[in-house]
Every structure is written in C-alpha cells, then in structure tokens.
C-alpha atoms as a PDB file:
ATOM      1  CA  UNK A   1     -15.926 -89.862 176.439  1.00  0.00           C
ATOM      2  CA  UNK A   2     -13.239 -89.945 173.815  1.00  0.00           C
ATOM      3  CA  UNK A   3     -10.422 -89.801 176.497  1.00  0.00           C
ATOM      4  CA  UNK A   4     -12.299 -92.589 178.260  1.00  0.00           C
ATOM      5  CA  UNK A   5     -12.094 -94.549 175.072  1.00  0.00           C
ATOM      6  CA  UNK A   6      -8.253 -93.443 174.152  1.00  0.00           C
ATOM      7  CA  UNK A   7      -7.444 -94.659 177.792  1.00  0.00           C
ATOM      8  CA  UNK A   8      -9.634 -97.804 178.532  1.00  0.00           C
ATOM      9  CA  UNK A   9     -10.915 -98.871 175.604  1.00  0.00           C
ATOM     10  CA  UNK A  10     -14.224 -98.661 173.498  1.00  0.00           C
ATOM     11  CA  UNK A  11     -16.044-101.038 175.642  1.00  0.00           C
ATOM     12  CA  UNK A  12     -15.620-102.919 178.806  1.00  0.00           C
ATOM     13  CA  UNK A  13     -14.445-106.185 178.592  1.00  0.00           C
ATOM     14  CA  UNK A  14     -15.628-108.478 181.116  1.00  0.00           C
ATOM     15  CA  UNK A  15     -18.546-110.375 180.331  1.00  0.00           C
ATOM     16  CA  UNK A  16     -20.466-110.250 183.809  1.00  0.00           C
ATOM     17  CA  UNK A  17     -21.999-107.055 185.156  1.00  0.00           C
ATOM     18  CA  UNK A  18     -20.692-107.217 188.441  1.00  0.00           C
ATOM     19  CA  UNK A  19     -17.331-107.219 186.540  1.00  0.00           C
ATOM     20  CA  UNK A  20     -17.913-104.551 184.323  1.00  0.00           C
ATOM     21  CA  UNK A  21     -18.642-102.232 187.087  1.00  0.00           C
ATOM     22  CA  UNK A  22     -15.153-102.685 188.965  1.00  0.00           C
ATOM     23  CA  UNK A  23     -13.585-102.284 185.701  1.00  0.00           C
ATOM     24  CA  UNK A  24     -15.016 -99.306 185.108  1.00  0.00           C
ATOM     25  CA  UNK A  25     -14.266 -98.099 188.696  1.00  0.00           C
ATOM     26  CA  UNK A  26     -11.032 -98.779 187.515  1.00  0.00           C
ATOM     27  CA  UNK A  27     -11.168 -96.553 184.786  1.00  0.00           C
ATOM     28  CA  UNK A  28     -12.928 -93.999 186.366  1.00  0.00           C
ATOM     29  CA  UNK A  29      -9.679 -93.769 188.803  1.00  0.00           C
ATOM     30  CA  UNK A  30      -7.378 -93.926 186.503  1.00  0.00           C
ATOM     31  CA  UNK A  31      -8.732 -91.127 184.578  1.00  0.00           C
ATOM     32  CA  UNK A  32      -9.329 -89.128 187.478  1.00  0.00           C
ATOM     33  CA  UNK A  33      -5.420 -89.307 188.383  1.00  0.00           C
ATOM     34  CA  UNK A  34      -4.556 -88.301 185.443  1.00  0.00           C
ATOM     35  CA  UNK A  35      -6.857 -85.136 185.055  1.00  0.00           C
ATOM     36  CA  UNK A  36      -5.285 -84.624 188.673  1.00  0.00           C
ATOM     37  CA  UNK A  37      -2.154 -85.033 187.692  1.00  0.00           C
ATOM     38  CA  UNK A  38      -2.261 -82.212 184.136  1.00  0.00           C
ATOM     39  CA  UNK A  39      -4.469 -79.716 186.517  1.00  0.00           C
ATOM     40  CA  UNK A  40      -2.474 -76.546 187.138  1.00  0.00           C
ATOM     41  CA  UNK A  41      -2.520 -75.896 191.053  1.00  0.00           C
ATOM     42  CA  UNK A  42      -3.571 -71.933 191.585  1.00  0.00           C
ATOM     43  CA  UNK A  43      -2.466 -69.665 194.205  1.00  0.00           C
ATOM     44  CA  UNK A  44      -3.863 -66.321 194.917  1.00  0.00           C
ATOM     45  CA  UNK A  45      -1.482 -63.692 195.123  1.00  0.00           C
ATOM     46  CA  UNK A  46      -2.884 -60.528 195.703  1.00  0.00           C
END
C-alpha cells in the first residue's frame, strides 16, 4: 500500500466510479512493471 501511494497517489482522482476503476488499472500496471522490472531473474545451476 505505501508504494501504491508513493507511486499513484493517496487516493484516486476521478470523481466517477467507472473512472476510478481504469485509473486504478492503471496503477495496478504500472506498479506491476516496475516490481517486474527490480525482480532478480534466477537460473538454476546445478
């Protein structure tokens, strides 16, 4: 929740719900790329 808030913001800002819900889709990808992005890739090597 805090990196949600750090990233997006503290609350959504479009006034209809409809709205809110692609904005927050919105966020929800954008945080997603970034965990993606910071996530070590592992490789088995024995």
């Amino acid at each position: 929740m805090g990196r949600w808030k750090t990233v997006v913001g503290p609350k959504l800002k479009a006034p209809l719900f409809e709205n809110q819900k692609t904005e927050a889709r919105i966020g929800v990808r954008i945080l997603n790329r970034m965990t993606k992005l910071g996530r070590p890739n592992f490789e088995r090597t024995a």
